[in-house]
C-alpha atoms as a PDB file:
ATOM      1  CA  UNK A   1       7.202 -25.007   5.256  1.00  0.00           C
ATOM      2  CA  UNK A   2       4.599 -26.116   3.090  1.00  0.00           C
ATOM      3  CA  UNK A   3       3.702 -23.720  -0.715  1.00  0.00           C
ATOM      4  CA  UNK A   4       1.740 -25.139  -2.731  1.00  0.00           C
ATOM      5  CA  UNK A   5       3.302 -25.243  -6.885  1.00  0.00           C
ATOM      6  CA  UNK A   6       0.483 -22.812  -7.965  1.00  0.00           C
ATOM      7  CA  UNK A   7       1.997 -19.155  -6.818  1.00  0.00           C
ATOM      8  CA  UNK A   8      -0.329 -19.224  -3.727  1.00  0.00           C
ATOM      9  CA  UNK A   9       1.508 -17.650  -0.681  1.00  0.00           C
ATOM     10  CA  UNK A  10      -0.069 -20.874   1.692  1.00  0.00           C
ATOM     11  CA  UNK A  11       2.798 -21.994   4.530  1.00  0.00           C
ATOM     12  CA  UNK A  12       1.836 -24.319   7.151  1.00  0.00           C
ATOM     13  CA  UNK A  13       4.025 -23.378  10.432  1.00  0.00           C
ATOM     14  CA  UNK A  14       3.861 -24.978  13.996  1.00  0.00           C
ATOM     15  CA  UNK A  15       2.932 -22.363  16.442  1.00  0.00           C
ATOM     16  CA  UNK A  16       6.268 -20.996  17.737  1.00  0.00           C
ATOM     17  CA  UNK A  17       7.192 -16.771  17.711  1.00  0.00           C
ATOM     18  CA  UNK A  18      10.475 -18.468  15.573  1.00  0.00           C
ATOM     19  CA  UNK A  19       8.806 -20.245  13.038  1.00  0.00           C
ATOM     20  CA  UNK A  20       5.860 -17.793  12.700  1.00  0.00           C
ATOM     21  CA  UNK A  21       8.829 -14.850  12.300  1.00  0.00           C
ATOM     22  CA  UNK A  22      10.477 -17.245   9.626  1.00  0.00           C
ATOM     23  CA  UNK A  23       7.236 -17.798   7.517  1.00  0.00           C
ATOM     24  CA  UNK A  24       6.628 -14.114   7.854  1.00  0.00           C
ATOM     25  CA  UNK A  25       9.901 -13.165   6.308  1.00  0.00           C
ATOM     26  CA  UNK A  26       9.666 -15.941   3.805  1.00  0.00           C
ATOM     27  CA  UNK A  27       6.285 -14.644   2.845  1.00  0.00           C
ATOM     28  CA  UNK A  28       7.922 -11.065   2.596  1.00  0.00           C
ATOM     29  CA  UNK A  29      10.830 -12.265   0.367  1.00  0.00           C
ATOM     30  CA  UNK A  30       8.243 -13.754  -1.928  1.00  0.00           C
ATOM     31  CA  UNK A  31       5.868 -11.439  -2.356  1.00  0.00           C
ATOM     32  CA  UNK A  32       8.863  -8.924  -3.083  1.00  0.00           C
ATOM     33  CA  UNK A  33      10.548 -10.937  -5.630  1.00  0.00           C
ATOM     34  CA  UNK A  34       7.169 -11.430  -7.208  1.00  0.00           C
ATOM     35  CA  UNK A  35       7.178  -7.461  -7.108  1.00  0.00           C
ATOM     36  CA  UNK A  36      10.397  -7.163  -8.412  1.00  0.00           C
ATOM     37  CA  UNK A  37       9.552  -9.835 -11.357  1.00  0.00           C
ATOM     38  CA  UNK A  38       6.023  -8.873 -12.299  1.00  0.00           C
ATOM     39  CA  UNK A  39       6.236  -5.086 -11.687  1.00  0.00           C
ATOM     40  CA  UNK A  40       9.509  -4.491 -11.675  1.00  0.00           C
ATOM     41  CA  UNK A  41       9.514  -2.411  -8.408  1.00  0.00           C
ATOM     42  CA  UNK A  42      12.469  -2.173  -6.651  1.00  0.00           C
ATOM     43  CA  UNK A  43      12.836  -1.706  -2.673  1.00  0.00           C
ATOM     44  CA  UNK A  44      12.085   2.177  -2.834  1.00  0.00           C
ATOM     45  CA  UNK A  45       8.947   1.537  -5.015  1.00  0.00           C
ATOM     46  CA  UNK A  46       7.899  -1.030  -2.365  1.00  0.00           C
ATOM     47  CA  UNK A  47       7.843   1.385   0.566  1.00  0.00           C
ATOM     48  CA  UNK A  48       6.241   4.324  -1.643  1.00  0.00           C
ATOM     49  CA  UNK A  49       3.421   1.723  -2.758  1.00  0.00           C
ATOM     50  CA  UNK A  50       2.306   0.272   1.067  1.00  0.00           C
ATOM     51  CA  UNK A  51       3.655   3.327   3.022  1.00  0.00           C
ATOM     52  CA  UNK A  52       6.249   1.736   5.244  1.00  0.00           C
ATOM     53  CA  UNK A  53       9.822   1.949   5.682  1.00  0.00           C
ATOM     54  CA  UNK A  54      12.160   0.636   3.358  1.00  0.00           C
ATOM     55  CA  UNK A  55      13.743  -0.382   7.189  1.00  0.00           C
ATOM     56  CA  UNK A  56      10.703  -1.787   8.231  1.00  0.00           C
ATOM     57  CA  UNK A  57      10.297  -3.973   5.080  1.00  0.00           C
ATOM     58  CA  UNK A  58      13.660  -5.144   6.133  1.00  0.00           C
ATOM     59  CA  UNK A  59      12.976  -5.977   9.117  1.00  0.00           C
ATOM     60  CA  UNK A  60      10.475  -8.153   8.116  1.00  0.00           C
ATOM     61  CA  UNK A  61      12.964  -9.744   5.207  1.00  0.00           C
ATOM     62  CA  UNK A  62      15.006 -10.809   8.056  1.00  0.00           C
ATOM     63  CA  UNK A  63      12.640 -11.560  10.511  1.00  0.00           C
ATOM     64  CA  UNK A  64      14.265  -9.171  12.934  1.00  0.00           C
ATOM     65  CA  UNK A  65      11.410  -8.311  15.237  1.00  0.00           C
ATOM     66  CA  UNK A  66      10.332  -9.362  18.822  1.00  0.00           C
ATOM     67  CA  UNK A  67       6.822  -8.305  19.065  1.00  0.00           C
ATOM     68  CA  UNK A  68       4.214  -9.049  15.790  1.00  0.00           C
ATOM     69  CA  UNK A  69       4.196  -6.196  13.408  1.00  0.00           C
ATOM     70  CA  UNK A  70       1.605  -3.810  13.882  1.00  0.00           C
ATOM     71  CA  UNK A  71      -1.845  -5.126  11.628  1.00  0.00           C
ATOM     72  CA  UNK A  72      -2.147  -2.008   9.586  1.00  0.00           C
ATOM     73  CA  UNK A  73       1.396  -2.390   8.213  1.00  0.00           C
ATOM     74  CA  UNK A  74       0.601  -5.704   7.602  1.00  0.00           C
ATOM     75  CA  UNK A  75      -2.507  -5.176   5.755  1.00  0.00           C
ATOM     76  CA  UNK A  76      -0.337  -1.955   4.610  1.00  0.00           C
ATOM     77  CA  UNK A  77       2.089  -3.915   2.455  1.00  0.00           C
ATOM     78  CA  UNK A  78       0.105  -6.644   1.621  1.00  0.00           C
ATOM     79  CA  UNK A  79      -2.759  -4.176   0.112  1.00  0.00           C
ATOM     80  CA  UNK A  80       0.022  -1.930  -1.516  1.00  0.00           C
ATOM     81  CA  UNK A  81       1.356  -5.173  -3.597  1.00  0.00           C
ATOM     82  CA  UNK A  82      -2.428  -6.520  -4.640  1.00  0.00           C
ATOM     83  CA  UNK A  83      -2.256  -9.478  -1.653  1.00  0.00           C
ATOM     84  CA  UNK A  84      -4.960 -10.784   0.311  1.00  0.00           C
ATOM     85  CA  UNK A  85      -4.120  -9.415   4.508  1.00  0.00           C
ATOM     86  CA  UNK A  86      -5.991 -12.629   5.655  1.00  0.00           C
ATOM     87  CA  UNK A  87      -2.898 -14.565   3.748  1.00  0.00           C
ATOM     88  CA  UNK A  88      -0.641 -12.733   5.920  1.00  0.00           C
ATOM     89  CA  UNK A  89      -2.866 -12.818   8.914  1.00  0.00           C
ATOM     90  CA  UNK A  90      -2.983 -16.325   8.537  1.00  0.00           C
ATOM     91  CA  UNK A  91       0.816 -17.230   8.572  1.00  0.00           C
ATOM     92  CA  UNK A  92       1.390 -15.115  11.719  1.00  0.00           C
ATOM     93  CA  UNK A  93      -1.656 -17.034  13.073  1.00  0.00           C
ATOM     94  CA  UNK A  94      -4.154 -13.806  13.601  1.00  0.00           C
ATOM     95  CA  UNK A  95      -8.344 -13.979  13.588  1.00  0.00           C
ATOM     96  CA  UNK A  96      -8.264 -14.036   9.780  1.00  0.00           C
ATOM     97  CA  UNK A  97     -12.044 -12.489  10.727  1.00  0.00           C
ATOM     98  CA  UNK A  98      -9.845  -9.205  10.851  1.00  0.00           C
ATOM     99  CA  UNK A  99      -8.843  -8.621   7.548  1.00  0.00           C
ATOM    100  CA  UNK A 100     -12.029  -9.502   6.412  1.00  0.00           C
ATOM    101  CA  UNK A 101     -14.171  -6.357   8.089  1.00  0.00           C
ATOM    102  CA  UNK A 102     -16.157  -4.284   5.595  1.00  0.00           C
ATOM    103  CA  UNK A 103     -14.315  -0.922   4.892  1.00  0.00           C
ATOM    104  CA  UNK A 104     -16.701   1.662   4.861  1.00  0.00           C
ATOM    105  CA  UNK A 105     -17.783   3.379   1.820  1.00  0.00           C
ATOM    106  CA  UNK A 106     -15.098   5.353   0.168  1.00  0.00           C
ATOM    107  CA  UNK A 107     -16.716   9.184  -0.483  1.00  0.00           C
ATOM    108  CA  UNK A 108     -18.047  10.450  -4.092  1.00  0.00           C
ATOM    109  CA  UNK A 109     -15.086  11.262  -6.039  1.00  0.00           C
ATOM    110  CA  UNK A 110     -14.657  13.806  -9.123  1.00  0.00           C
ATOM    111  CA  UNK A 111     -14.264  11.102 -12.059  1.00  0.00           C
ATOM    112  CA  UNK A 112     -11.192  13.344 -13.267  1.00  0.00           C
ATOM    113  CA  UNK A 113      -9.666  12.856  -9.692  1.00  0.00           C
ATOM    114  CA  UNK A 114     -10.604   9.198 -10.119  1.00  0.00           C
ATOM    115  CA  UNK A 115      -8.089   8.927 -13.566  1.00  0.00           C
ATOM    116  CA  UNK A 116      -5.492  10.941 -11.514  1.00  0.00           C
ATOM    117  CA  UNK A 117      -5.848   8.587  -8.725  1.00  0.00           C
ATOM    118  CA  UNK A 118      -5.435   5.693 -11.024  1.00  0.00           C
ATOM    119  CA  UNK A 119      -2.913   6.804 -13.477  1.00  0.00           C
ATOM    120  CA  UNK A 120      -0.854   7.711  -9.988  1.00  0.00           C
ATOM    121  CA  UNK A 121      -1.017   3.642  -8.917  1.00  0.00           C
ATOM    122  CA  UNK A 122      -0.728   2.226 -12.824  1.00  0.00           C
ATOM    123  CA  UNK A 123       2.568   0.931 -12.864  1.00  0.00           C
ATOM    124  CA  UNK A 124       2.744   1.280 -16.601  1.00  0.00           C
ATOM    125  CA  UNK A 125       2.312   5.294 -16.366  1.00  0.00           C
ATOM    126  CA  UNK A 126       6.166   6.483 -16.478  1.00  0.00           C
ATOM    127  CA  UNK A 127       7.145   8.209 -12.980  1.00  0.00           C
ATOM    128  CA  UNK A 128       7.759  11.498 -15.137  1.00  0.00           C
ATOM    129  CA  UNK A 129       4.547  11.107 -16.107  1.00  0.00           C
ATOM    130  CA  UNK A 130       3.390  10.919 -11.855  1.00  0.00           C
ATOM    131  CA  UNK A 131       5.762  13.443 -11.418  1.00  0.00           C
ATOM    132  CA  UNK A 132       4.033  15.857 -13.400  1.00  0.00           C
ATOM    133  CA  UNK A 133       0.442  14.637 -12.110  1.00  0.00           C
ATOM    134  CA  UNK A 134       1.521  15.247  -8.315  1.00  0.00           C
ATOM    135  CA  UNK A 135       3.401  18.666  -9.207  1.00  0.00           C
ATOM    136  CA  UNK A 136      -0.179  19.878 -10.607  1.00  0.00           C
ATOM    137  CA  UNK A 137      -1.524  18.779  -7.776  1.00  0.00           C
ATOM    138  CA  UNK A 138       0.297  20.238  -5.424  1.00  0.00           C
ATOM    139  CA  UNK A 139       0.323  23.532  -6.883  1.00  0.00           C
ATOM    140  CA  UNK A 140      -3.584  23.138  -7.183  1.00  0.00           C
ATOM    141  CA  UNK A 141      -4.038  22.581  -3.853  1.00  0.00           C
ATOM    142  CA  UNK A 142      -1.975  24.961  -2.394  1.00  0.00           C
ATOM    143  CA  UNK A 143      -2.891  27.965  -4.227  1.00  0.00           C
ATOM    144  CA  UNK A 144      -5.571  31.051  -3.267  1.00  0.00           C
ATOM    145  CA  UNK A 145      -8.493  30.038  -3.898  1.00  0.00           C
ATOM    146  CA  UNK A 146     -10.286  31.933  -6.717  1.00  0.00           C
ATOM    147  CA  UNK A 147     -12.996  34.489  -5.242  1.00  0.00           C
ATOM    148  CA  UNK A 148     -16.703  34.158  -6.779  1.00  0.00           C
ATOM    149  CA  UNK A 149     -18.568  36.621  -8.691  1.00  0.00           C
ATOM    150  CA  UNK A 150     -20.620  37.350  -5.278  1.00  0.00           C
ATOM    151  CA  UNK A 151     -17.455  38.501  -3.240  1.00  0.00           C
ATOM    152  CA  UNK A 152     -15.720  40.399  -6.601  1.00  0.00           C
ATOM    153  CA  UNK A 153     -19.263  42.452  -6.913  1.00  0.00           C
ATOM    154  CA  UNK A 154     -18.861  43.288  -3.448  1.00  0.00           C
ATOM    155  CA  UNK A 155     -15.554  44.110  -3.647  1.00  0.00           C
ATOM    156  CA  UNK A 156     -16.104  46.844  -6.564  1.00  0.00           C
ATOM    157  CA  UNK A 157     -19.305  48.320  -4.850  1.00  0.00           C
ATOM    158  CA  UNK A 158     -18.044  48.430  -1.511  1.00  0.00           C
END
């Protein structure tokens, strides 16, 4: 296995389901020490950030899989931690042409939603902090909605 000095997650494998597993998991172990380094993000943090398993991320750690992981967890994790899929897709020897499909057009969103959104994935906002933000949420989006004039006129006339 090849890596290059500069960070880069580059591994040069021969084409065999043991090597590709083993430069998968190595690939894995890296980019989750570089987690746990730069971001300070522990195993839980990992799943909560790319939306897998804590068991499936272990899996992968250990290469302990017979058939390739599925390519949305793949572009799952590597998304959630800020890597490039085609890196990924490249090590386990996939059309790299893939990852690289335009994603359509994410729909207008309220700019206050926006800052939620984005103080929600800022690892320097404290998780009491998030944990207030998603409780607010929650009980926003779950509550009766508030009637309009139109229907409270109605409702006093009628």
């Amino acid at each position: 296995m090849n890596r290059p000095n500069d960070g880069t997650y580059v591994v040069r494998v021969r084409d065999t389901s043991s090597s590709r597993r083993q430069a998968f998991a190595a690939f894995v172990r890296k980019s989750l020490a570089d987690a746990r380094a730069t971001r300070g993000w522990n195993g839980t943090t990992v799943a909560a950030k790319t939306g897998l398993s804590r068991q499936t991320i272990n899996r992968w750690v250990r290469a302990d899989w017979s058939t390739d992981p599925e390519p949305a967890r793949v572009v799952a994790f590597c998304e959630g931690l800020g890597i490039s899929p085609t890196v990924a897709f490249g090590i386990l020897g996939w059309d790299r042409s893939a990852a690289s499909r335009p994603h359509p057009e994410p729909p207008p969103m309220d700019p206050d939603v926006a800052a939620l959104l984005h103080k929600l994935l800022d690892p320097r906002v404290s998780e009491a902090e998030k944990y207030h933000i998603r409780e607010t949420v929650r009980y926003l989006a779950y509550r009766p909605a508030i009637p309009d004039e139109g229907t409270q006129r109605r409702r006093q006339t009628g």
